[in-house]
Protein backbone atom coordinates (compact mmCIF):
# COMPACT_ATOMS: atom_id res chain seq x y z
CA UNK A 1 36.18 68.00 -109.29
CA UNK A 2 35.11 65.84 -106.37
CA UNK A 3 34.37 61.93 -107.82
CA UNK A 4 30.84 60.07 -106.60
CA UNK A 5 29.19 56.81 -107.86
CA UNK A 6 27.07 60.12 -109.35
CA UNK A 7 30.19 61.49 -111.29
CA UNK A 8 32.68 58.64 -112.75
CA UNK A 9 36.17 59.12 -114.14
CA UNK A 10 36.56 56.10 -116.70
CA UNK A 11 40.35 55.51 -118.04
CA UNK A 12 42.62 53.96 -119.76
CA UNK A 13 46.10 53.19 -118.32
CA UNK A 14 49.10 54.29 -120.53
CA UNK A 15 51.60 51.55 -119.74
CA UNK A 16 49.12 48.50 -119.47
CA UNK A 17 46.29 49.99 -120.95
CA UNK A 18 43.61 48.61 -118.89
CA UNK A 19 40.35 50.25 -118.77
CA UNK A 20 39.19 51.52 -115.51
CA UNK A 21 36.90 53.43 -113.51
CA UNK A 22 36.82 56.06 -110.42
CA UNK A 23 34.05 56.81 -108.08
CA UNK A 24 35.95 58.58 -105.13
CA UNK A 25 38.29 61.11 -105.39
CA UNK A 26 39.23 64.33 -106.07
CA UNK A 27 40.84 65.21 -109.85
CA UNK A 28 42.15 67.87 -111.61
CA UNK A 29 44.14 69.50 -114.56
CA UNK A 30 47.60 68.96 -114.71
CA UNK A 31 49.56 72.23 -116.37
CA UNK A 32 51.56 69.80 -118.74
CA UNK A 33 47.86 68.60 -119.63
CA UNK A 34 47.35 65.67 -117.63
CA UNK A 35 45.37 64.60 -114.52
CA UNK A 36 46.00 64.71 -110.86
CA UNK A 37 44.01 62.68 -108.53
CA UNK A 38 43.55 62.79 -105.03
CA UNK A 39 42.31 60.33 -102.50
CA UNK A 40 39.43 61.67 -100.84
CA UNK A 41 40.56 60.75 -97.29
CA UNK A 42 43.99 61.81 -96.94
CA UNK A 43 44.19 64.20 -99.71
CA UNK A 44 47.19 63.02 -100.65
CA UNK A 45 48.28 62.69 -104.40
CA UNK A 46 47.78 58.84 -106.00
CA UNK A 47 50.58 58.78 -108.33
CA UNK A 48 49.35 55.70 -109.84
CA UNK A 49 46.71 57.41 -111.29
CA UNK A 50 48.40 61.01 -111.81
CA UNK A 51 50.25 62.76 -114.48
CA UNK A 52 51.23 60.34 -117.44
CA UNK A 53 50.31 58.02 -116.06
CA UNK A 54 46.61 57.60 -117.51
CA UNK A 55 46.54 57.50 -121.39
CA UNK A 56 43.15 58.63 -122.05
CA UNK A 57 40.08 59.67 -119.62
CA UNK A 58 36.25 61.00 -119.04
CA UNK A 59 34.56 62.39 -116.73
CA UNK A 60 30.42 61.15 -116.83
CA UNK A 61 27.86 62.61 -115.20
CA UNK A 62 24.60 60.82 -113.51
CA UNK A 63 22.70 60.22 -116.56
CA UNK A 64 25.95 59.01 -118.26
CA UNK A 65 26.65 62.52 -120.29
CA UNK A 66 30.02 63.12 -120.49
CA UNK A 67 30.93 66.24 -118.50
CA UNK A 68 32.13 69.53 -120.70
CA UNK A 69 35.92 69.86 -120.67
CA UNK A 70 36.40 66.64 -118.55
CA UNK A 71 37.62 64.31 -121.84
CA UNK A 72 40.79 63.37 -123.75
CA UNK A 73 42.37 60.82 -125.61
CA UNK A 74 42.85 58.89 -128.52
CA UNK A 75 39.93 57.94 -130.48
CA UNK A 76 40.59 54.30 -129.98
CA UNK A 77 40.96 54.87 -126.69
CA UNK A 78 37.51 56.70 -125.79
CA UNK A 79 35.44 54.17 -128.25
CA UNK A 80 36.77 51.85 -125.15
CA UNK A 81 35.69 54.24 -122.16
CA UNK A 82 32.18 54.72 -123.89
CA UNK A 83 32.01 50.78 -124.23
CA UNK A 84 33.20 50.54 -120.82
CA UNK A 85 30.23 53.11 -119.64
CA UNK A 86 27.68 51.08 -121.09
CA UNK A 87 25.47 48.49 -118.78
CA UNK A 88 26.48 45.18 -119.81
């Protein structure tokens, strides 16, 4: 799934657990169940970003949906990415 300012990855970091957000990019599943991402450029892995390294993530569409099959996490963790979604 290709990432756009139309199509925004929000996370939360595992070892710091910052709260985040992607708008370029390339992700996808991970066999062990994680995330990959890409940079859109080189298409090169960002391991900073990959594997275990994010705790918790979702995918949100245009309108702010959240996209089918492109969520998981704790529920602590996605009460933050929905708060962090929200216009301030």
């Amino acid at each position: 799934m290709v990432l756009s300012v139309g199509l925004v990855m929000i996370y939360v970091l595992r070892r710091s657990g910052c709260v985040g957000r992607l708008t370029s990019g390339r992700i996808e599943h991970e066999s062990s169940g994680g995330l990959n991402v890409y940079d859109e450029r080189t298409g090169e892995i960002i391991e900073y970003f990959s594997g275990t390294n994010i705790r918790s993530w979702c995918v949100f569409g245009p309108e702010g949906q959240r996209v089918e099959g492109w969520c998981e996490g704790s529920e602590e963790d996605l009460q933050r990415i929905f708060q962090a979604l929200a216009p301030h």
